[in-house]
N, C-alpha and C. Protein backbone atom coordinates (compact mmCIF):
# COMPACT_ATOMS: atom_id res chain seq x y z
N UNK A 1 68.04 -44.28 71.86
CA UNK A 1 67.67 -45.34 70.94
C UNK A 1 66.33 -44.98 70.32
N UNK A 2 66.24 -44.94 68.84
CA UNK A 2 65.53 -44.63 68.59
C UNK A 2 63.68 -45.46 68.66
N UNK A 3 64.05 -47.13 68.83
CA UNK A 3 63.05 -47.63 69.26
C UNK A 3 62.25 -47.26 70.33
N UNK A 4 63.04 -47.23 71.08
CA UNK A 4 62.47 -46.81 72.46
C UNK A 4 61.88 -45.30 72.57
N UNK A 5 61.76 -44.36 71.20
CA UNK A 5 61.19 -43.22 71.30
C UNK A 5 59.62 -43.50 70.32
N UNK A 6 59.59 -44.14 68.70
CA UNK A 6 58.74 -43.93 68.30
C UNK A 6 58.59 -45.70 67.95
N UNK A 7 57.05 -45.69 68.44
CA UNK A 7 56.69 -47.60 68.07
C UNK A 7 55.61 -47.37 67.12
N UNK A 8 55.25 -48.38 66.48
CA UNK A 8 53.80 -48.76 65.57
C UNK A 8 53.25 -49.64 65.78
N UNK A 9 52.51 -50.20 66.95
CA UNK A 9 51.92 -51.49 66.80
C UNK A 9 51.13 -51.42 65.49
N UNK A 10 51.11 -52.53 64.89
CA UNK A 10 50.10 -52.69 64.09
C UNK A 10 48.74 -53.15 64.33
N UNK A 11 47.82 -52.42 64.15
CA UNK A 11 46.79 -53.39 65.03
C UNK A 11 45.24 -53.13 63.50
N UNK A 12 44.34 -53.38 64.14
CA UNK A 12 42.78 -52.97 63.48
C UNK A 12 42.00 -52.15 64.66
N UNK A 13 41.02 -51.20 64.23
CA UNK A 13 39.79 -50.77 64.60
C UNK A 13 38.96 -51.37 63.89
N UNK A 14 37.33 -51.61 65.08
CA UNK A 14 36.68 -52.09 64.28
C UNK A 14 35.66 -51.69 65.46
N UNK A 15 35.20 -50.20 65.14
CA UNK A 15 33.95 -49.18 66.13
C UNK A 15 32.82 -49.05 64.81
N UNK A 16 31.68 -48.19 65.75
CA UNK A 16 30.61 -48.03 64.86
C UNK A 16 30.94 -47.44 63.49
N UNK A 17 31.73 -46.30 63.25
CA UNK A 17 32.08 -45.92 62.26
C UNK A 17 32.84 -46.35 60.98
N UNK A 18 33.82 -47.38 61.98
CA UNK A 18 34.59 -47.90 60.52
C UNK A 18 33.44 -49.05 60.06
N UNK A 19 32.68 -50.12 61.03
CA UNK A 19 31.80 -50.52 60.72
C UNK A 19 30.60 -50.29 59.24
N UNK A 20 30.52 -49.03 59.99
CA UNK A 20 29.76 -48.42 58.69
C UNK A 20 30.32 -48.06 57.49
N UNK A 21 31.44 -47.73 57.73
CA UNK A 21 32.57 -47.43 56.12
C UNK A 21 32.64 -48.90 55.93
N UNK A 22 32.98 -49.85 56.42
CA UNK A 22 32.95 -51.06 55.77
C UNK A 22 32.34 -51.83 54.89
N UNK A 23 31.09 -51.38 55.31
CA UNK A 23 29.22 -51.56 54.60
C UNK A 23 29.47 -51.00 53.58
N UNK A 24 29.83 -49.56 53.52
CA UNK A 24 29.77 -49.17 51.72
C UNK A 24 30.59 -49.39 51.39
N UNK A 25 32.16 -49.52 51.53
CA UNK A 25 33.10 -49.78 50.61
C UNK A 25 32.53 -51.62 50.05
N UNK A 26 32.11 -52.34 51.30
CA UNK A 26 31.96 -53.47 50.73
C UNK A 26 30.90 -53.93 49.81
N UNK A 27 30.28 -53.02 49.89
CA UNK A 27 28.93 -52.99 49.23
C UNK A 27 28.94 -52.33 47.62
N UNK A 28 29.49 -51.17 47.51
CA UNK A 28 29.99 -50.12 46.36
C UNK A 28 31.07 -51.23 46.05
N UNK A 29 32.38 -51.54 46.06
CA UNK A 29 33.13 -52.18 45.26
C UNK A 29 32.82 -53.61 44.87
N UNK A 30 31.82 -54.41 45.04
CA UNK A 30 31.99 -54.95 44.42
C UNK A 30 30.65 -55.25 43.06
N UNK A 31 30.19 -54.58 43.83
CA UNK A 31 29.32 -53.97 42.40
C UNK A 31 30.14 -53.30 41.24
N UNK A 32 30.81 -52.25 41.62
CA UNK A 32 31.76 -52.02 40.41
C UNK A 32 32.94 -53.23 39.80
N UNK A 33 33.02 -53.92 40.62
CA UNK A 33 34.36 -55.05 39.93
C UNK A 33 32.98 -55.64 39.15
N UNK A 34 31.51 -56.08 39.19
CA UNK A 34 31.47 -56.97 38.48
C UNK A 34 30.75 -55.99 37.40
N UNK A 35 30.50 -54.97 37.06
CA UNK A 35 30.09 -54.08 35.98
C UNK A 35 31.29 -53.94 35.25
N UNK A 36 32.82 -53.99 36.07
CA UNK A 36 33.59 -53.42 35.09
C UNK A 36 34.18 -54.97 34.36
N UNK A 37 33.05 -56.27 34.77
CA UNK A 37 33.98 -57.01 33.54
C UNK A 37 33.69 -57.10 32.46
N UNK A 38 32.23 -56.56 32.47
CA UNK A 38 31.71 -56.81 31.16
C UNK A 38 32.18 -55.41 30.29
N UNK A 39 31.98 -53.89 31.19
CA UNK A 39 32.73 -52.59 30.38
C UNK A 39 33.85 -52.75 30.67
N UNK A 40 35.37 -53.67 30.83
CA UNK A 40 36.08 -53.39 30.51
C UNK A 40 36.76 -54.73 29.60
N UNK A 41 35.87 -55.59 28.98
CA UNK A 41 35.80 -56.87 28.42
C UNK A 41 37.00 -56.83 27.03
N UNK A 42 36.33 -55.16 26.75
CA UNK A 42 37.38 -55.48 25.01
C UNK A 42 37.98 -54.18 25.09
N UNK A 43 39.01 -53.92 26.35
CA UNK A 43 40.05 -52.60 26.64
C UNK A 43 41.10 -53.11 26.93
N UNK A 44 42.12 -52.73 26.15
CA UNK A 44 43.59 -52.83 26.56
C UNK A 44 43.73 -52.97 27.68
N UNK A 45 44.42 -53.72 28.82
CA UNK A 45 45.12 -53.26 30.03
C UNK A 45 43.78 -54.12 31.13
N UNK A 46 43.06 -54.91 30.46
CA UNK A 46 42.09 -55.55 31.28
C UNK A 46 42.58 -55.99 32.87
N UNK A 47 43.87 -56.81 32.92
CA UNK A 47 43.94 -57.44 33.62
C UNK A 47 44.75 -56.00 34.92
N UNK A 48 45.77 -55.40 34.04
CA UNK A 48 46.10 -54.04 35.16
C UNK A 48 45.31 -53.26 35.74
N UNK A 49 43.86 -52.88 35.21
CA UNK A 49 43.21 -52.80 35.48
C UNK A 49 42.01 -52.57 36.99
N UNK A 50 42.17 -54.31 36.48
CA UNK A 50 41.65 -54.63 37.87
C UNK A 50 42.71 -55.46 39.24
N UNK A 51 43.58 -55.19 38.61
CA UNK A 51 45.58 -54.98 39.62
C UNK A 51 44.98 -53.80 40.18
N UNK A 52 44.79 -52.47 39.58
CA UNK A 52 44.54 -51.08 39.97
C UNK A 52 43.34 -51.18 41.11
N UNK A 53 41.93 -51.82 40.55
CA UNK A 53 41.09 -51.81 41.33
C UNK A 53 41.26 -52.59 42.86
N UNK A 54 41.73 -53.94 42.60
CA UNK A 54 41.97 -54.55 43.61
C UNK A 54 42.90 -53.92 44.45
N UNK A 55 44.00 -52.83 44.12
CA UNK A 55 44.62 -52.07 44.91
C UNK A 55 43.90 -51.39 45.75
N UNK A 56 43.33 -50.41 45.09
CA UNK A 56 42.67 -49.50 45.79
C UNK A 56 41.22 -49.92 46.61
N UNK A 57 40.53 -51.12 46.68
CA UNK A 57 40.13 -51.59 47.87
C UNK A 57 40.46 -52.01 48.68
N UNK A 58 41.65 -52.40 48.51
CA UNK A 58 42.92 -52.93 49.88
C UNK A 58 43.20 -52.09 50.67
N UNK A 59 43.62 -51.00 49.91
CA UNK A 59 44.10 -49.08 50.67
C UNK A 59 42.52 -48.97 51.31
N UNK A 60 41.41 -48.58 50.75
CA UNK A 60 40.44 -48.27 51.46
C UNK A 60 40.18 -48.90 52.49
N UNK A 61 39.86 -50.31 52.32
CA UNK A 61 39.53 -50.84 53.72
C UNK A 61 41.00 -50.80 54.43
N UNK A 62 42.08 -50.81 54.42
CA UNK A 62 43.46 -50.04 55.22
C UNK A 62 43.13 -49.05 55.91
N UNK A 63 42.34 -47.97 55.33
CA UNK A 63 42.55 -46.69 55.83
C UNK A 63 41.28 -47.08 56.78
N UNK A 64 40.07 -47.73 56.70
CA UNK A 64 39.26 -47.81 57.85
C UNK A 64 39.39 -48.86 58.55
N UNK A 65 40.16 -49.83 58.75
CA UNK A 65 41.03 -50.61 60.15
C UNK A 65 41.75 -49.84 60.47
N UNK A 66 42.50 -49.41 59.91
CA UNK A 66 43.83 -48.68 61.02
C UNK A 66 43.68 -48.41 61.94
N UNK A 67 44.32 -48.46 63.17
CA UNK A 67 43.61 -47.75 64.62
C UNK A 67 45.20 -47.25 65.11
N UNK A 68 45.89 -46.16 64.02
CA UNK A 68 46.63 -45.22 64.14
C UNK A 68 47.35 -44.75 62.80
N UNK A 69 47.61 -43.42 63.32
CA UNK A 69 48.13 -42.31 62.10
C UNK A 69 49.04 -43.17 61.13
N UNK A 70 49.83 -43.87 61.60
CA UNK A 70 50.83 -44.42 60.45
C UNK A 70 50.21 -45.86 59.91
N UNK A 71 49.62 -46.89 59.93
CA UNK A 71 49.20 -47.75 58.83
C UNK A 71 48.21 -46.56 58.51
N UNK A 72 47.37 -45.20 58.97
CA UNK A 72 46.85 -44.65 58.28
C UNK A 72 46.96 -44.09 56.83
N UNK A 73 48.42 -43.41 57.41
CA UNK A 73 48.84 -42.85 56.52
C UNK A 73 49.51 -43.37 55.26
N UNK A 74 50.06 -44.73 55.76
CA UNK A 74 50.64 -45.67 54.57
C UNK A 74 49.71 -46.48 53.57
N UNK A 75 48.18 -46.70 53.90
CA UNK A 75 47.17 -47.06 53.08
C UNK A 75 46.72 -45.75 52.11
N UNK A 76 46.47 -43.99 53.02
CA UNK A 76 46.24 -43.51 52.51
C UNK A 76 47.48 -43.02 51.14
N UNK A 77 48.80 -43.43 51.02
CA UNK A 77 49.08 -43.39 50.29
C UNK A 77 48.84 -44.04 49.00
N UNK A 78 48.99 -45.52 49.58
CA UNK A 78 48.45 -46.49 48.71
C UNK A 78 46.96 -46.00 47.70
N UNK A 79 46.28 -45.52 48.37
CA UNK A 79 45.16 -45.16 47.72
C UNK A 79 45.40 -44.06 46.91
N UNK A 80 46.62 -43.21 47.06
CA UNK A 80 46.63 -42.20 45.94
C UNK A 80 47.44 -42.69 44.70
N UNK A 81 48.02 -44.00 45.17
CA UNK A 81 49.00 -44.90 44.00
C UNK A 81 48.04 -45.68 43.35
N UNK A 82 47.07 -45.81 43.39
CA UNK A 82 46.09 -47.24 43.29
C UNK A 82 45.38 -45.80 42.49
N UNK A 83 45.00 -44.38 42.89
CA UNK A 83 44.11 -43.57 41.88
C UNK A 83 44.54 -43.38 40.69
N UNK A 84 46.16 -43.31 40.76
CA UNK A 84 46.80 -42.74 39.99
C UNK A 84 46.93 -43.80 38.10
N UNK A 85 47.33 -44.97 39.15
CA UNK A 85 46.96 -46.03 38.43
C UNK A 85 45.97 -45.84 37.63
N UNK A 86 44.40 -45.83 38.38
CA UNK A 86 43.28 -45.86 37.57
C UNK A 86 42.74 -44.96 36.60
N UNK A 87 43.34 -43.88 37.41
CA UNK A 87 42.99 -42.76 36.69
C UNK A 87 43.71 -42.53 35.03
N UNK A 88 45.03 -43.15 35.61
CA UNK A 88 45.52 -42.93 34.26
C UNK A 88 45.69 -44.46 33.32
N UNK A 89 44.67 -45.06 33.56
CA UNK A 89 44.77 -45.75 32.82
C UNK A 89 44.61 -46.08 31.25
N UNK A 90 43.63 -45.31 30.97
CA UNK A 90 44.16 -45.30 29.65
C UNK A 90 45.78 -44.09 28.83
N UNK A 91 46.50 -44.45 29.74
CA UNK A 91 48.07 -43.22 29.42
C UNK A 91 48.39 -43.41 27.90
N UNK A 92 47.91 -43.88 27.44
CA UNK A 92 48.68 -43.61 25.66
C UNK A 92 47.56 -42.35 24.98
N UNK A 93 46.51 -41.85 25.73
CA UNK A 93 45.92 -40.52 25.92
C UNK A 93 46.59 -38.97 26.26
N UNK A 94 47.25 -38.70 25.64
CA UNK A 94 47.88 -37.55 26.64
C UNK A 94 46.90 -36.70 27.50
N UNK A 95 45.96 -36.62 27.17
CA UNK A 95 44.59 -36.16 28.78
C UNK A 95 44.57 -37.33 29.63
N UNK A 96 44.52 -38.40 29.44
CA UNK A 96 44.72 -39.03 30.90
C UNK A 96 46.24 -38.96 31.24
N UNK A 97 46.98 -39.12 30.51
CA UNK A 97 48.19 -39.00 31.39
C UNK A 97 48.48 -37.85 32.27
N UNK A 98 48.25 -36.68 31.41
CA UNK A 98 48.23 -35.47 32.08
C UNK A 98 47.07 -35.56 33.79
N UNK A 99 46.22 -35.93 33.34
CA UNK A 99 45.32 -36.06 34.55
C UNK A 99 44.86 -36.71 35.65
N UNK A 100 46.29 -37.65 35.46
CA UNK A 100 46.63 -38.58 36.91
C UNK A 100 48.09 -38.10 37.19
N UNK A 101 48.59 -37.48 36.31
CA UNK A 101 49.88 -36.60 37.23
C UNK A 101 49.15 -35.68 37.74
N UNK A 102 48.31 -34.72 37.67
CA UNK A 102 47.92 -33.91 38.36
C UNK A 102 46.99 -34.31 39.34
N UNK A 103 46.34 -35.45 39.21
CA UNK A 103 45.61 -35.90 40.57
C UNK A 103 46.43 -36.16 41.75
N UNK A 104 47.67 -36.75 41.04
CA UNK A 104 48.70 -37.38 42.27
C UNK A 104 49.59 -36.16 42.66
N UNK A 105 50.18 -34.88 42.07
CA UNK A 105 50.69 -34.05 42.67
C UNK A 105 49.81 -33.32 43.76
N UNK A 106 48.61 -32.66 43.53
CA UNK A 106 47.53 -32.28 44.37
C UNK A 106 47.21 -33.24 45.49
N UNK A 107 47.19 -34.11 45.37
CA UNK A 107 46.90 -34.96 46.53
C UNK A 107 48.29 -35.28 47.23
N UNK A 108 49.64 -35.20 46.65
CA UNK A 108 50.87 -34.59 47.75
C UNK A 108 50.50 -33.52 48.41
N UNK A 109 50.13 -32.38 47.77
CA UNK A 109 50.19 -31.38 48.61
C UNK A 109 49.21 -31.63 49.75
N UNK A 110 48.19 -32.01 49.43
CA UNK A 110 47.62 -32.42 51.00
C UNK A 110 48.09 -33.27 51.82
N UNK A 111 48.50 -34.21 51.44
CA UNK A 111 48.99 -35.46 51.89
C UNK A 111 50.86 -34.73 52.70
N UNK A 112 51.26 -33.68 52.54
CA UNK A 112 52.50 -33.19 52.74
C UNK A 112 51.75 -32.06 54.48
N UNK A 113 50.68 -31.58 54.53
CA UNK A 113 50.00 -31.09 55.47
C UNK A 113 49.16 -32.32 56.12
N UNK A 114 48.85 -33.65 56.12
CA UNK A 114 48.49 -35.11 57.05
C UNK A 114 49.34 -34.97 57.46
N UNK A 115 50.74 -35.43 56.59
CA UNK A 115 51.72 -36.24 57.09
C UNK A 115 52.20 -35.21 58.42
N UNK A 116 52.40 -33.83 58.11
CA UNK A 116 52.97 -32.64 59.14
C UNK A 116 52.12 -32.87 60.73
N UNK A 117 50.40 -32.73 60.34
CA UNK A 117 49.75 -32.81 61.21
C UNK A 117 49.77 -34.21 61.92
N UNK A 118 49.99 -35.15 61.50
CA UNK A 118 50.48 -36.40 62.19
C UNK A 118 52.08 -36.37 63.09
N UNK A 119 52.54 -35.70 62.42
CA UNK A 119 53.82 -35.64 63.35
C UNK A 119 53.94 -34.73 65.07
N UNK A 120 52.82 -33.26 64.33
CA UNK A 120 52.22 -32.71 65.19
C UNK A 120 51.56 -33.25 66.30
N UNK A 121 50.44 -34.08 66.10
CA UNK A 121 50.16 -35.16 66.95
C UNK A 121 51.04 -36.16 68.12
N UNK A 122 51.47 -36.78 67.12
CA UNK A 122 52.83 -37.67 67.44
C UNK A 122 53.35 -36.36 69.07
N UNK A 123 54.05 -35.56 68.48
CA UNK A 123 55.02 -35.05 69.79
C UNK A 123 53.85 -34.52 70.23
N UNK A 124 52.91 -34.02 70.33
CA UNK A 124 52.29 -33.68 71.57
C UNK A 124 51.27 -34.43 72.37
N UNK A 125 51.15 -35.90 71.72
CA UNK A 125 50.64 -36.69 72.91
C UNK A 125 51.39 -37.89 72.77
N UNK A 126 52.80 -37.85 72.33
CA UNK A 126 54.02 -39.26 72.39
C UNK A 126 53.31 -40.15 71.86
N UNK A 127 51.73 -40.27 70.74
CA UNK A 127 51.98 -41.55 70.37
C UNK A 127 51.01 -41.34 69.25
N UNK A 128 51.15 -42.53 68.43
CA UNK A 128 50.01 -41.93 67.25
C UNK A 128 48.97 -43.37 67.16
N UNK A 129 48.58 -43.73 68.40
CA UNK A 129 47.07 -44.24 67.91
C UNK A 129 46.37 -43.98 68.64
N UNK A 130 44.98 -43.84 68.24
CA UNK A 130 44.31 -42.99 67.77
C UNK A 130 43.72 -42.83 69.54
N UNK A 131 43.47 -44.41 69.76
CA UNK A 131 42.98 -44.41 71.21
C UNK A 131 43.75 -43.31 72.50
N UNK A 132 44.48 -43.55 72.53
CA UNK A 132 45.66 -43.09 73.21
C UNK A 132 46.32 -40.96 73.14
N UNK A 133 45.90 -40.73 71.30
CA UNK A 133 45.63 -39.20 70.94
C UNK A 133 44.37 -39.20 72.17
N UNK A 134 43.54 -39.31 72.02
CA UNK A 134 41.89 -39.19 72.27
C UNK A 134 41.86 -39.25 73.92
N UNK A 135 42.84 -40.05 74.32
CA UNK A 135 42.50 -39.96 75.62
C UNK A 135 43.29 -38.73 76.03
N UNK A 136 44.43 -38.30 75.69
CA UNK A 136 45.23 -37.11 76.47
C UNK A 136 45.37 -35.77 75.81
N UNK A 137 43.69 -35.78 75.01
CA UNK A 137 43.25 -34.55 74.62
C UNK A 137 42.88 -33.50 75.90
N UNK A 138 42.69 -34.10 76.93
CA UNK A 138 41.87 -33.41 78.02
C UNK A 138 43.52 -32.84 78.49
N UNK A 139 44.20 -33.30 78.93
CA UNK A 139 45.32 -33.13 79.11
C UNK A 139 46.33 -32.16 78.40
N UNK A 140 46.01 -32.07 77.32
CA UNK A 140 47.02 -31.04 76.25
C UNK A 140 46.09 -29.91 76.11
N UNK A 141 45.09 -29.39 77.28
CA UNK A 141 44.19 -28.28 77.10
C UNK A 141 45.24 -26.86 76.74
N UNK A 142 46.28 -26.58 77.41
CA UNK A 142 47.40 -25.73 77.61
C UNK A 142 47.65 -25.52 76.35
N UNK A 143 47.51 -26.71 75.19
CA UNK A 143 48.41 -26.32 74.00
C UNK A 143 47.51 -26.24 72.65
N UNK A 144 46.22 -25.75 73.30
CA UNK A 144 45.42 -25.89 71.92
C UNK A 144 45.79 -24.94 70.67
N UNK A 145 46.09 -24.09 70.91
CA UNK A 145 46.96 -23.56 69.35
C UNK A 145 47.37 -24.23 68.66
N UNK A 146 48.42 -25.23 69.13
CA UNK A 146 48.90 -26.59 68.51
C UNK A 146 48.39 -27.17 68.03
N UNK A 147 47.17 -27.91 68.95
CA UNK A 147 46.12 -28.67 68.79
C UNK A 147 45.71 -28.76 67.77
N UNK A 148 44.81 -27.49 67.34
CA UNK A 148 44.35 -26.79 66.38
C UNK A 148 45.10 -27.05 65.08
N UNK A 149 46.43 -26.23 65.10
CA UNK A 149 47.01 -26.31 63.67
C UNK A 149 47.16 -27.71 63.54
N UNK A 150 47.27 -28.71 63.83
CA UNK A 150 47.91 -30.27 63.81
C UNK A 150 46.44 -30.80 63.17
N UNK A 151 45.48 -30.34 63.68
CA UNK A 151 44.13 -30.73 63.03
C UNK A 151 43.91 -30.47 61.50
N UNK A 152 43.67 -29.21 61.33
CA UNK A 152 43.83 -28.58 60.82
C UNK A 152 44.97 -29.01 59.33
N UNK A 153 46.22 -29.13 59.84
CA UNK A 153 46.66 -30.69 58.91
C UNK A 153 46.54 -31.54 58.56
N UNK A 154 46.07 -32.20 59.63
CA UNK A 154 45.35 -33.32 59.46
C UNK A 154 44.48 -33.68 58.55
N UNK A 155 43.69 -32.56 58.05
CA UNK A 155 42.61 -31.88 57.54
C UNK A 155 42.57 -31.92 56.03
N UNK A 156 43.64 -30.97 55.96
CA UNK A 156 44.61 -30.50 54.92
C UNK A 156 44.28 -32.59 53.73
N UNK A 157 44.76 -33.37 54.48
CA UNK A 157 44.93 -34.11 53.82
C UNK A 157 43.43 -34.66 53.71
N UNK A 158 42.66 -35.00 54.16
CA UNK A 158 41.35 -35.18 53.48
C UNK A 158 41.06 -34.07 52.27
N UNK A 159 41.00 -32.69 52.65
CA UNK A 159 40.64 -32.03 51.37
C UNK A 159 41.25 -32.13 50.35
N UNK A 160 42.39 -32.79 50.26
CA UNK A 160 42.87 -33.11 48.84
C UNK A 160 42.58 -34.19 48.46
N UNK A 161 42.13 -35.38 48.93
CA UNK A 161 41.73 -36.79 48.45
C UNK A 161 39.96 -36.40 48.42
N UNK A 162 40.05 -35.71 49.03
CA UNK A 162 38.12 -35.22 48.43
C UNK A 162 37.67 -34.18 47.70
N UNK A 163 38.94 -33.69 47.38
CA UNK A 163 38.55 -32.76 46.09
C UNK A 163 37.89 -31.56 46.83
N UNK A 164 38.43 -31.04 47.66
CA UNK A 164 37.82 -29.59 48.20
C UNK A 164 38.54 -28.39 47.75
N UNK A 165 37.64 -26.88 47.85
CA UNK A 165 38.56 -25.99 47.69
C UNK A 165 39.41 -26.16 48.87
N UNK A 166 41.10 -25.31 48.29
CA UNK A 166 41.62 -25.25 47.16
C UNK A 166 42.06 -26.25 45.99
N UNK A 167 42.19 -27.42 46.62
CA UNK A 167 42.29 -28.47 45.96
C UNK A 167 41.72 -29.91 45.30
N UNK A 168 40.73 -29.09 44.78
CA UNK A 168 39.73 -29.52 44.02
C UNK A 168 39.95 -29.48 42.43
N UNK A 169 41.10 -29.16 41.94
CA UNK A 169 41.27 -28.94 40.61
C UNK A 169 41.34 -30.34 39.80
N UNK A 170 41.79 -31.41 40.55
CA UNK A 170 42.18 -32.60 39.60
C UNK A 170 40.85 -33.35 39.95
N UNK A 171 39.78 -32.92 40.09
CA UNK A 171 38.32 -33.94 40.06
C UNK A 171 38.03 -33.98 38.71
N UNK A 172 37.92 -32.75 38.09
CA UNK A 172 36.93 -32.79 36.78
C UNK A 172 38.04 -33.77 35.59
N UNK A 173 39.43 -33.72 35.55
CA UNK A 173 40.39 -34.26 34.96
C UNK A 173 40.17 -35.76 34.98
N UNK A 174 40.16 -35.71 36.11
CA UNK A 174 40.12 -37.23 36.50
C UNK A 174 39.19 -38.35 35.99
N UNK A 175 37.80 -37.75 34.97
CA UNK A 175 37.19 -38.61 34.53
C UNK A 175 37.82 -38.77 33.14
N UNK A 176 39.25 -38.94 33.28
CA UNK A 176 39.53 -39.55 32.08
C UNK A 176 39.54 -41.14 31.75
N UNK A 177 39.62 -41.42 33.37
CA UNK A 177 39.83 -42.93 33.89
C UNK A 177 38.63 -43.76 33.14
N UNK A 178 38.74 -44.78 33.77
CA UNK A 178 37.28 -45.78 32.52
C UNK A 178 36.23 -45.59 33.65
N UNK A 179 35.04 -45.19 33.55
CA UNK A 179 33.82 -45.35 33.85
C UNK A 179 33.22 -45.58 35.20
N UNK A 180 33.76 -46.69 35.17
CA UNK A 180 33.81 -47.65 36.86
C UNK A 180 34.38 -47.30 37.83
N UNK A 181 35.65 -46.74 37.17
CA UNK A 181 36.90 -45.79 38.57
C UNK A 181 35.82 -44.97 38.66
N UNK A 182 35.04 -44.19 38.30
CA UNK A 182 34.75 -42.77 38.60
C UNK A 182 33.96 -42.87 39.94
N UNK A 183 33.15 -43.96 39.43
CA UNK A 183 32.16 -44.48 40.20
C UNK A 183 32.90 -44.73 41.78
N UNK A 184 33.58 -45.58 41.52
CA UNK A 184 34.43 -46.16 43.00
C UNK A 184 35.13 -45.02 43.63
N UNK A 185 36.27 -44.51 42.68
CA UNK A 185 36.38 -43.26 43.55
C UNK A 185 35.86 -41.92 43.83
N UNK A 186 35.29 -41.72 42.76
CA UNK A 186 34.42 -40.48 43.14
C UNK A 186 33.09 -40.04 43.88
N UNK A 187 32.15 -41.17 43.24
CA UNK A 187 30.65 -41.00 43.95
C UNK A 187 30.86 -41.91 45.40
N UNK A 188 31.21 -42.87 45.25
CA UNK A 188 30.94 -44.13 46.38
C UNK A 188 32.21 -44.06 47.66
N UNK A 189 33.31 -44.05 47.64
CA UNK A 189 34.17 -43.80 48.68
C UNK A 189 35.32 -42.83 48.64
N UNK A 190 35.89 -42.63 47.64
CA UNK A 190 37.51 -41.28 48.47
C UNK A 190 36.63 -40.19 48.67
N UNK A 191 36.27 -39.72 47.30
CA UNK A 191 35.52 -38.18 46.77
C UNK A 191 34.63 -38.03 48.62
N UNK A 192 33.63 -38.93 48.24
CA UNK A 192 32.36 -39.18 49.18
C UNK A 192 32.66 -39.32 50.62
């Protein structure tokens, strides 16, 4: 039965670190929602807009409660749907359109090496939160090769939502978006 092999509680973290991601996302977004009403006052698409923005602070603070790989991984998607959005928001541009398809393919490819390294995880300590990885690290000493590459995946998917080599190509594109995205996602939380 397949229940009885893979579960998800849903739950929250809430340690020193997400703590502190909390502080700037909460702090950085909403400074940008209220700059972008006045710069985005007389732009097409006002109200999708900030549909887009309000997305993608939902995904962010998602991705720092989660307290395991899968609501991880399902916010961190959200957040590449919520960029894609922003990024291409002005699409009757053919440079922004072009440059939120390419933000969102690049950030599959990382997001295709998380998702691997999460599964990696998954079978070699039977569970994916986070508490529970962490404790039967001492325990999976035998299989650190594994270890390693599963990280290492893991990995994989931050460097594409932060714009690292190799996959760093869709940053400079990406300021096709209006002004305020750049700000939110680039300087203040994904990029950062």
């Amino acid at each position: 039965n397949i229940r009885d092999v893979f579960t998800v509680p849903i739950g929250m973290i809430v340690d020193p670190l997400s703590r502190t991601m909390l502080v700037v996302v909460n702090t950085i977004a909403p400074l940008v929602f209220i700059y972008s009403i006045g710069y985005m006052a007389h732009e097409e698409g006002y109200w999708r807009y900030f549909a887009g923005l309000a997305l993608f602070l939902f995904s962010m603070l998602g991705i720092v409660l989660a307290n395991n790989f899968v609501m991880m991984f399902i916010f961190w998607e959200l957040v590449g749907v919520s960029s894609y959005i922003l990024i291409g928001h002005f699409y009757g541009r053919a440079s922004a359109a072009e440059a939120c398809k390419q933000a969102f393919i690049v950030n599959r490819i990382g997001d295709f090496g998380f998702m691997l390294g999460i599964l990696m995880l998954w079978h070699a300590a039977g569970s994916v939160l986070f508490g529970e990885i962490f404790a039967k690290v001492p325990l999976l000493e035998s299989q650190s090769l594994y270890l390693n590459i599963a990280c290492i995946l893991v990995f994989c998917g931050a460097v594409g939502k932060s714009a690292q080599l190799p996959l760093h190509v869709w940053l400079p594109n990406s300021m096709e978006g209006p002004t305020p995205v750049s700000s939110l996602l680039h300087a203040a939380t994904m990029v950062a």
